[in-house]
PDB file of N, CA and C in Angstrom:
ATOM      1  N   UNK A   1       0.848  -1.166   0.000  1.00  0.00           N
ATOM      2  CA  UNK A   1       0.000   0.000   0.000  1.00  0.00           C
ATOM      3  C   UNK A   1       0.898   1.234   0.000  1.00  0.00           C
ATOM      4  N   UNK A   2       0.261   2.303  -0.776  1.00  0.00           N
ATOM      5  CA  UNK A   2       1.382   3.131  -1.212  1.00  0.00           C
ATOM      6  C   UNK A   2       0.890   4.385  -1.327  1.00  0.00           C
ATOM      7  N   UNK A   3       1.280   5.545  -0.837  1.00  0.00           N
ATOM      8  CA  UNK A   3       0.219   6.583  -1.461  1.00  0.00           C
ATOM      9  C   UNK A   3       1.460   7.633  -2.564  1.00  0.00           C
ATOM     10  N   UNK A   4       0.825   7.607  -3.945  1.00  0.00           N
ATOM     11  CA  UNK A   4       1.662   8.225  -4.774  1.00  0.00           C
ATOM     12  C   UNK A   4       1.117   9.628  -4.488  1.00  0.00           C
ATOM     13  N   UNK A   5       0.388  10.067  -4.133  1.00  0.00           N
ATOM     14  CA  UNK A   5       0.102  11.554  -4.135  1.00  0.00           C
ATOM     15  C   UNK A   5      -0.957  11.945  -3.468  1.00  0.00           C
ATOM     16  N   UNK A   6      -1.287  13.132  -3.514  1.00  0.00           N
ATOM     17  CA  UNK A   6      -2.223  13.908  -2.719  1.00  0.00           C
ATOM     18  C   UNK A   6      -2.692  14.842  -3.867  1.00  0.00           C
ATOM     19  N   UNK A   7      -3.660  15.159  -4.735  1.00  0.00           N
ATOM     20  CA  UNK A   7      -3.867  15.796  -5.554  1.00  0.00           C
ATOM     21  C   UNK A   7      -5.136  17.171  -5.170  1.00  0.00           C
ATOM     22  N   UNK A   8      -5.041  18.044  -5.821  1.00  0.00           N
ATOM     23  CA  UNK A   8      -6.049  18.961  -5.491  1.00  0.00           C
ATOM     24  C   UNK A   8      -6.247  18.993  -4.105  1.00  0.00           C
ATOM     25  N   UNK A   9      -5.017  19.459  -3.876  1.00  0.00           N
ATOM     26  CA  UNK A   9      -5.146  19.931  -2.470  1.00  0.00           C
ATOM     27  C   UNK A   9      -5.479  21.128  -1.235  1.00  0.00           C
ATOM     28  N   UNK A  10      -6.556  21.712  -0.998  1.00  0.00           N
ATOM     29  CA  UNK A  10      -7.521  22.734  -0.792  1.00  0.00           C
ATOM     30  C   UNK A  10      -7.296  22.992   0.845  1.00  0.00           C
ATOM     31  N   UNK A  11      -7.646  23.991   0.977  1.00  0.00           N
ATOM     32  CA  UNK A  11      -7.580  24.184   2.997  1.00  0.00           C
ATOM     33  C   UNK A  11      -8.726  24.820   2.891  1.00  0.00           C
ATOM     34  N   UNK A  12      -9.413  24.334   3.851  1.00  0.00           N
ATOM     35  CA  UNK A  12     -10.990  24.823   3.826  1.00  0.00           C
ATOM     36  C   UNK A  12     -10.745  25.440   5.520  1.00  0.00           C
ATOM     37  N   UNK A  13     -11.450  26.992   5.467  1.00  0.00           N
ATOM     38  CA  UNK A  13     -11.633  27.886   6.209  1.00  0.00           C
ATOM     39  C   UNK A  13     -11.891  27.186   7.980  1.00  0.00           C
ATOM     40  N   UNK A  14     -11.145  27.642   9.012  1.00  0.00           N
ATOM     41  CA  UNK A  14     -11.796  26.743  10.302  1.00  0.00           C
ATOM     42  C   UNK A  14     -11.584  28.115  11.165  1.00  0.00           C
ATOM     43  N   UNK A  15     -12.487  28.097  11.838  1.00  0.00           N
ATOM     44  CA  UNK A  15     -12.779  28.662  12.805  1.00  0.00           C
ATOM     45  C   UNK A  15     -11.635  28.725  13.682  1.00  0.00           C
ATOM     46  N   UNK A  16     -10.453  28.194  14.051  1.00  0.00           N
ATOM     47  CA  UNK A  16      -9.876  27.666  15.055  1.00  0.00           C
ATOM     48  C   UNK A  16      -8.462  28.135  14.299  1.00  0.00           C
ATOM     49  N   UNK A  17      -7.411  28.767  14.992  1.00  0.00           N
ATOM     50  CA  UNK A  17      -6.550  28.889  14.384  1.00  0.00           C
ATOM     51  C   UNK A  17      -5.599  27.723  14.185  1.00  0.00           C
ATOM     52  N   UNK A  18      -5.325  26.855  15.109  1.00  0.00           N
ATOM     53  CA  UNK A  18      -4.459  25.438  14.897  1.00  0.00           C
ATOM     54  C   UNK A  18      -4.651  24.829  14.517  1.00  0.00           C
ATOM     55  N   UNK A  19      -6.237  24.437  13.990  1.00  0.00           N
ATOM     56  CA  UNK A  19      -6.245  23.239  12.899  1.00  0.00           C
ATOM     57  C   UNK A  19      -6.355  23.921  11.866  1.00  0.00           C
ATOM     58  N   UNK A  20      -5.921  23.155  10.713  1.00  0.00           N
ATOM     59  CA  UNK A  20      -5.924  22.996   9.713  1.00  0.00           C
ATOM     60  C   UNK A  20      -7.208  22.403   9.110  1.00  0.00           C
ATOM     61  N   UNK A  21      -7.830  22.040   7.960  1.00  0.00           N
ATOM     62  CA  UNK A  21      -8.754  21.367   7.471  1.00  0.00           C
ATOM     63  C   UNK A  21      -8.624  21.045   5.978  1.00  0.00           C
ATOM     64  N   UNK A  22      -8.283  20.545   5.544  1.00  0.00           N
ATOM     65  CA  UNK A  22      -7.782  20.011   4.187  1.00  0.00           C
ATOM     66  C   UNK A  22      -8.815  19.416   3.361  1.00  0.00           C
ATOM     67  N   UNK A  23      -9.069  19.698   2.062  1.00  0.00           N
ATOM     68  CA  UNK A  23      -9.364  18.305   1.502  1.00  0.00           C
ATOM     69  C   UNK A  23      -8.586  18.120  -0.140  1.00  0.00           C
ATOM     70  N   UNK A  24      -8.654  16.778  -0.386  1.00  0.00           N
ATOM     71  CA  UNK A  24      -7.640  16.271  -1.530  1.00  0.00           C
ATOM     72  C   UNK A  24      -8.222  14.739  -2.140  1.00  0.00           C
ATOM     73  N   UNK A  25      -7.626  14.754  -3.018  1.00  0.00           N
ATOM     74  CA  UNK A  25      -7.782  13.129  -3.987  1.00  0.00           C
ATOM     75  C   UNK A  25      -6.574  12.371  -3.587  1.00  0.00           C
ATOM     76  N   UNK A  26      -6.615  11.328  -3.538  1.00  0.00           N
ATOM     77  CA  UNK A  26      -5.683  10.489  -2.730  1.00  0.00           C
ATOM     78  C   UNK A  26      -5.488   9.526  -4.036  1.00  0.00           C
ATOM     79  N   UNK A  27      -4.425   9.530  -4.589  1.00  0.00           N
ATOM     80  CA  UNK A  27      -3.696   8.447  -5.427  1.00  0.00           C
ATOM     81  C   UNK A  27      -3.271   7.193  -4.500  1.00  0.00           C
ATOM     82  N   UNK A  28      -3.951   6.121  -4.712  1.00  0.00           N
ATOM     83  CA  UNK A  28      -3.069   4.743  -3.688  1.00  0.00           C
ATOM     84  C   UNK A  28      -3.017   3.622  -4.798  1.00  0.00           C
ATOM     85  N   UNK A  29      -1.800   3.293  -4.721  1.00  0.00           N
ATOM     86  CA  UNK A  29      -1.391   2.279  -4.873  1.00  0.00           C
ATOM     87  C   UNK A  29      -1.215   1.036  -4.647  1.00  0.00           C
ATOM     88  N   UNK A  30      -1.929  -0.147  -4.980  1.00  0.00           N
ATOM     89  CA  UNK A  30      -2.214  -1.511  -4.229  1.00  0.00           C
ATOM     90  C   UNK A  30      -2.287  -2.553  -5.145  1.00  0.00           C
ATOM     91  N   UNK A  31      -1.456  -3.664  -5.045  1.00  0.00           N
ATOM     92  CA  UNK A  31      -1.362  -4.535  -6.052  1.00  0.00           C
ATOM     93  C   UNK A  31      -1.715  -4.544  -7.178  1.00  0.00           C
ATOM     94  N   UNK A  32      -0.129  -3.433  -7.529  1.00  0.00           N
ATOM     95  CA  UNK A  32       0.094  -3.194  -8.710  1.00  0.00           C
ATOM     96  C   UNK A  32      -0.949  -2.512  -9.519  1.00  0.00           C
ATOM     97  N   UNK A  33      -2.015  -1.682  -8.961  1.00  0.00           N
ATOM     98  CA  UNK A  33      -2.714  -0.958  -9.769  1.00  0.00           C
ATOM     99  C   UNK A  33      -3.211  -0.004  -8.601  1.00  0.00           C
ATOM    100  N   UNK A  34      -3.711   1.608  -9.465  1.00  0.00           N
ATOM    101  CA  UNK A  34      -4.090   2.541  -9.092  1.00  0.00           C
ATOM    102  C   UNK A  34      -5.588   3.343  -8.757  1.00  0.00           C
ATOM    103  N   UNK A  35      -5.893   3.593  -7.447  1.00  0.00           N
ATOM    104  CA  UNK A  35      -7.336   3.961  -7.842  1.00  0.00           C
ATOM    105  C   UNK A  35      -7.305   5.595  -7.003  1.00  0.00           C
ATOM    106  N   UNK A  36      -8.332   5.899  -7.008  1.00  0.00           N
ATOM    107  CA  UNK A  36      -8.415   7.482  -6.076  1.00  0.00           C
ATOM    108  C   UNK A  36      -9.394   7.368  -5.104  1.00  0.00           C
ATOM    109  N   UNK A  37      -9.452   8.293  -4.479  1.00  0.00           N
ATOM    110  CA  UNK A  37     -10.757   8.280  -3.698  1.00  0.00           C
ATOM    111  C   UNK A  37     -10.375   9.659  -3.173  1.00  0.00           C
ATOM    112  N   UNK A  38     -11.785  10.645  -2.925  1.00  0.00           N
ATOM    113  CA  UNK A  38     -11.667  11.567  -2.072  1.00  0.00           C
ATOM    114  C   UNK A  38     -11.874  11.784  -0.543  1.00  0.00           C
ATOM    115  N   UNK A  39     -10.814  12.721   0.099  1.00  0.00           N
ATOM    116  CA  UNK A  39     -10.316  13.108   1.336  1.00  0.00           C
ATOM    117  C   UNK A  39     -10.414  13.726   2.339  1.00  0.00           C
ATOM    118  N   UNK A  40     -10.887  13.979   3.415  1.00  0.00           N
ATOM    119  CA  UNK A  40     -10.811  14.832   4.152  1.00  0.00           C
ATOM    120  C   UNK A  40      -9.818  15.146   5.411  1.00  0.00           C
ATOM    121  N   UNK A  41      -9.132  16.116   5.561  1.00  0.00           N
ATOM    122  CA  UNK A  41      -7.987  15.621   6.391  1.00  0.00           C
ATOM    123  C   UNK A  41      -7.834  16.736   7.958  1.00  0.00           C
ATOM    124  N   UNK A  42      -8.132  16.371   8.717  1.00  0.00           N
ATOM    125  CA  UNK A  42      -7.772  17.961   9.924  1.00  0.00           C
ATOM    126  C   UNK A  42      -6.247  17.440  10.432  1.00  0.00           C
ATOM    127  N   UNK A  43      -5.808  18.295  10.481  1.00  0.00           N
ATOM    128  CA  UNK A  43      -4.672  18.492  11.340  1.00  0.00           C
ATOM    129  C   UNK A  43      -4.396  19.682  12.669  1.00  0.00           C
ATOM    130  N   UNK A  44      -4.228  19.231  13.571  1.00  0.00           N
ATOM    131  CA  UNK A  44      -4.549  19.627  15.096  1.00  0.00           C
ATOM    132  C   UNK A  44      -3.104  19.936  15.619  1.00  0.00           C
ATOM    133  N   UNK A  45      -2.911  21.224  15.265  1.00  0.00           N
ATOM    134  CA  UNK A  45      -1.249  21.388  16.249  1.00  0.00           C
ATOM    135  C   UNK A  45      -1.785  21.323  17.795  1.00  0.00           C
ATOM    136  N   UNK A  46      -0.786  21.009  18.494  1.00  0.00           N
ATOM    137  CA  UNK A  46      -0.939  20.798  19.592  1.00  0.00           C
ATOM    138  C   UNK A  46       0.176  21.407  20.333  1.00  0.00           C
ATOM    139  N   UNK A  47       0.323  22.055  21.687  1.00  0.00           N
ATOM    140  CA  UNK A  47       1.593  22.516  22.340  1.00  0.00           C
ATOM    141  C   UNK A  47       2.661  21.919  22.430  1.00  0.00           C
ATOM    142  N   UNK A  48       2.886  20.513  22.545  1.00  0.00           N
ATOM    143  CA  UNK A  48       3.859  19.568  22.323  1.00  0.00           C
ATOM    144  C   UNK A  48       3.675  18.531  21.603  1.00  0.00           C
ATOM    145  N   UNK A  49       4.262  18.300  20.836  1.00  0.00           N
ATOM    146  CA  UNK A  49       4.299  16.839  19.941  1.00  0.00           C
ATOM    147  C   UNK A  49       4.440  17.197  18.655  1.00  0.00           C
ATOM    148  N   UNK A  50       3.978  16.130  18.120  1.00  0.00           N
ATOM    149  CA  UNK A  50       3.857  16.081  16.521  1.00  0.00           C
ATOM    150  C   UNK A  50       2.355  16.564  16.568  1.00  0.00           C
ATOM    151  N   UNK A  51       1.554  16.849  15.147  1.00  0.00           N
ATOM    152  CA  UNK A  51       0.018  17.161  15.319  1.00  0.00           C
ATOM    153  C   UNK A  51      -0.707  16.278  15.109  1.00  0.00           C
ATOM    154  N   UNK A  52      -1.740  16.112  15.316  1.00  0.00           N
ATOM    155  CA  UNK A  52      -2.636  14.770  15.496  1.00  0.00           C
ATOM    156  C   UNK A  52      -3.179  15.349  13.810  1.00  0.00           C
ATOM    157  N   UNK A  53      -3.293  14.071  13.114  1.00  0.00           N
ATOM    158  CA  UNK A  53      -4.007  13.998  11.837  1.00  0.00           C
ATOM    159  C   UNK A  53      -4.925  13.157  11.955  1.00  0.00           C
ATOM    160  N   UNK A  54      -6.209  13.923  11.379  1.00  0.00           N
ATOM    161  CA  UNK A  54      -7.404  12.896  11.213  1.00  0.00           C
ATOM    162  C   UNK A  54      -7.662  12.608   9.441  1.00  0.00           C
ATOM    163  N   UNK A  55      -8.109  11.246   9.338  1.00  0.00           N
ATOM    164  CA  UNK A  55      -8.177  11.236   7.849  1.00  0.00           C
ATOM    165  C   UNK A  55      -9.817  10.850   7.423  1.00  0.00           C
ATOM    166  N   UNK A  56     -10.573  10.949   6.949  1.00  0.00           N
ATOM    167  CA  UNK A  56     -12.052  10.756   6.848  1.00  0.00           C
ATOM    168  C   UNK A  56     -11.997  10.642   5.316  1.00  0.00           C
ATOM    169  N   UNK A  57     -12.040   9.265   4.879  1.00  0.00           N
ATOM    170  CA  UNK A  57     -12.567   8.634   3.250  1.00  0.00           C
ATOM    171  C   UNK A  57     -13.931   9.078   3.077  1.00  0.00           C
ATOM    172  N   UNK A  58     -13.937   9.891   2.362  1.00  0.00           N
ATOM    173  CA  UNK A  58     -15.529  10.297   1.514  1.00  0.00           C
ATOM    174  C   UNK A  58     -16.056   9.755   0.625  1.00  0.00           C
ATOM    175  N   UNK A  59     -14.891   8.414  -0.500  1.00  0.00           N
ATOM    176  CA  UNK A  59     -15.587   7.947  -0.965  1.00  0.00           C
ATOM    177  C   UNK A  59     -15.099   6.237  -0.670  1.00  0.00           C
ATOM    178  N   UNK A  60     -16.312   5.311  -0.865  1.00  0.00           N
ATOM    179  CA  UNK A  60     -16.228   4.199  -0.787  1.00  0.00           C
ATOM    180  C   UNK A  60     -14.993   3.500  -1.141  1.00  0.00           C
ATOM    181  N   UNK A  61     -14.518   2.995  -0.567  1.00  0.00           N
ATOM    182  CA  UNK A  61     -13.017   2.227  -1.632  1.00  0.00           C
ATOM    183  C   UNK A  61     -12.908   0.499  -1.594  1.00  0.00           C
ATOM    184  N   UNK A  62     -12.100   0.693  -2.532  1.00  0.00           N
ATOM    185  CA  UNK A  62     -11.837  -1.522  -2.637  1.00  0.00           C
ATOM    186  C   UNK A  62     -10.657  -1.775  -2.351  1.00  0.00           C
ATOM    187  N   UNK A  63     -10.015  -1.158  -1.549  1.00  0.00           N
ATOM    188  CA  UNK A  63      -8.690  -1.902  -0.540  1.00  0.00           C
ATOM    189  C   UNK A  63      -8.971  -1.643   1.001  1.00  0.00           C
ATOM    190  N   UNK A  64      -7.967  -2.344   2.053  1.00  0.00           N
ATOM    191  CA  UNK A  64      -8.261  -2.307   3.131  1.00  0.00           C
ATOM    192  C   UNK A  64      -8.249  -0.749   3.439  1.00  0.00           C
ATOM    193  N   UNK A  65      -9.090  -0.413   4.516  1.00  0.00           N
ATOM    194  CA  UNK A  65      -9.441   1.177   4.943  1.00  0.00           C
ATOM    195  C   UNK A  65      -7.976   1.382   6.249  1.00  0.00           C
ATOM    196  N   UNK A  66      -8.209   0.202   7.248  1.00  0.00           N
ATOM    197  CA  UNK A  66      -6.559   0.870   7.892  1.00  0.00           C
ATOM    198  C   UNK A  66      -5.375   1.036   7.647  1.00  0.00           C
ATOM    199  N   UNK A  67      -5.023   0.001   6.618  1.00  0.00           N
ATOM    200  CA  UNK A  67      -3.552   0.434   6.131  1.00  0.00           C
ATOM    201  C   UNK A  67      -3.533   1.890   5.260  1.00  0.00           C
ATOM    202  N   UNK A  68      -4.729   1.719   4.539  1.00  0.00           N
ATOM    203  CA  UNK A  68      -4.327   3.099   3.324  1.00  0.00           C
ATOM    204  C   UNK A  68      -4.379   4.537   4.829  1.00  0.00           C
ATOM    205  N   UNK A  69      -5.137   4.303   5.690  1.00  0.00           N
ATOM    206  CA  UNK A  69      -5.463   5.738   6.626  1.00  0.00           C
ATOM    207  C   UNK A  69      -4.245   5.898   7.371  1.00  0.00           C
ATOM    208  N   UNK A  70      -3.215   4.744   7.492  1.00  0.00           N
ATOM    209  CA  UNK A  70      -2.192   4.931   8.284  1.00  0.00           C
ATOM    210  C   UNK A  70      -0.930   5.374   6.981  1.00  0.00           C
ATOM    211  N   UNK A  71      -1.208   4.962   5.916  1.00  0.00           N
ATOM    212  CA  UNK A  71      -0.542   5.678   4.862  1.00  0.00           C
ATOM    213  C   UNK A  71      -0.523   6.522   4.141  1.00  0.00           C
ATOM    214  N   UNK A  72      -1.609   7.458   4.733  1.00  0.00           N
ATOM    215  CA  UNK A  72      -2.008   8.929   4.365  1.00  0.00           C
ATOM    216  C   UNK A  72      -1.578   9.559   5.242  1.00  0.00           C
ATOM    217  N   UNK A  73      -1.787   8.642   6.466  1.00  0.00           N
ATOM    218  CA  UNK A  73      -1.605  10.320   7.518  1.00  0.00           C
ATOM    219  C   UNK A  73       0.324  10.324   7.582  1.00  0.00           C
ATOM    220  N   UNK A  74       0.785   9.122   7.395  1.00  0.00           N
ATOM    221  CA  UNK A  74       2.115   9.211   7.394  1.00  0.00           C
ATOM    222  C   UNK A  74       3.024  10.439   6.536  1.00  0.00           C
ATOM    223  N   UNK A  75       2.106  10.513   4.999  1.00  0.00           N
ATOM    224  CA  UNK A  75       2.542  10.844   4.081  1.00  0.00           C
ATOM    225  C   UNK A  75       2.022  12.359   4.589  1.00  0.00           C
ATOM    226  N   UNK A  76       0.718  12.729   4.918  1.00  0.00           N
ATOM    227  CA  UNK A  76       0.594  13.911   5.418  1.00  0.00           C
ATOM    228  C   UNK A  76       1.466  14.695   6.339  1.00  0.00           C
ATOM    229  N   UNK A  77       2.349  13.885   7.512  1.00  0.00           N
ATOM    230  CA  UNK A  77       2.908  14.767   8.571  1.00  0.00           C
ATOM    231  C   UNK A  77       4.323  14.468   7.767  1.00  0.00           C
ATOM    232  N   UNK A  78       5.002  14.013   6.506  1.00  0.00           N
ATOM    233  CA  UNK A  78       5.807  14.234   6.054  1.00  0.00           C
ATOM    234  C   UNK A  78       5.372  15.889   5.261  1.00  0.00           C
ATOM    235  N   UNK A  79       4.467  15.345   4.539  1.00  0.00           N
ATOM    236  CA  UNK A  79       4.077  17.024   3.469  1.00  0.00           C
ATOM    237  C   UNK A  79       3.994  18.311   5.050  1.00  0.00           C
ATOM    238  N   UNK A  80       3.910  18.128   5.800  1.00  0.00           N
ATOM    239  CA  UNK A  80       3.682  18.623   7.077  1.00  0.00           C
ATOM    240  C   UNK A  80       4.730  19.171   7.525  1.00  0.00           C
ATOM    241  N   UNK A  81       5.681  18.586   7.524  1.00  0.00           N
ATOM    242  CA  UNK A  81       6.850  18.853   8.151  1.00  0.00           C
ATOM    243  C   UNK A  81       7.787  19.700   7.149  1.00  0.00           C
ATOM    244  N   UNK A  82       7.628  19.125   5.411  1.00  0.00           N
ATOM    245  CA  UNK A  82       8.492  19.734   4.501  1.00  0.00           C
ATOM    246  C   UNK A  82       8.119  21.029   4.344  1.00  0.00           C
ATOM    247  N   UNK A  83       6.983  21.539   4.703  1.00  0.00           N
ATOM    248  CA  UNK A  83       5.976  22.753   4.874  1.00  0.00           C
ATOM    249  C   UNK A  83       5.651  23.023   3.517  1.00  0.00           C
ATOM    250  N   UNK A  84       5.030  21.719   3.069  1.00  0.00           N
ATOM    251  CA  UNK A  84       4.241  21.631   1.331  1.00  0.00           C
ATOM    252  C   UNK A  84       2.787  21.847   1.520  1.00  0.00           C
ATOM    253  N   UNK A  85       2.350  21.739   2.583  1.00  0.00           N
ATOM    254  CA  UNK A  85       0.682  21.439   2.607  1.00  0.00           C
ATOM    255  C   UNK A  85       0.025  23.259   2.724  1.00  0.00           C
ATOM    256  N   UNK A  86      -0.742  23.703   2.016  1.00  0.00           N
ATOM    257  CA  UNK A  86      -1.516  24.864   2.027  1.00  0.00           C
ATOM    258  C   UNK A  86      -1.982  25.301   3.268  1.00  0.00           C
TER     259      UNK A  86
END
């Protein structure tokens, strides 16, 4: 399981100055072939730590749902950290 990208990637307005609220198309990769699905993503700075990422699939998908959510949010607090994310 693989995530090649994050496409159309949007920050939708939050009330709250530390989160973030994202949404995007998710390129994943899974035996040997490619599908999408759309994203919803918050990210929660917090006073210490890393930030808590939430990931919410909007659309139905045909691979397992925990590996791809633990391979989004991975790929997210990398785009996170490189300070790529909007």
């Amino acid at each position: 399981m693989k995530v090649v990208e994050l496409r159309d990637l949007n920050r939708r307005e939050s009330p709250v100055h530390y989160i973030k609220e994202l949404t995007a198309v998710a390129v994943i990769e899974w035996n040997q072939r490619q599908s999408e699905s759309d994203i919803a993503i918050t990210l929660e700075h917090k006073p210490l730590g890393p930030p808590d990422v939430r990931i919410h699939l909007l659309d139905t998908v045909d691979w397992p749902t925990l590996p791809v959510i633990h391979a989004i949010k991975d790929y997210v607090v990398d785009l996170e950290k490189a300070g790529r994310l909007p």
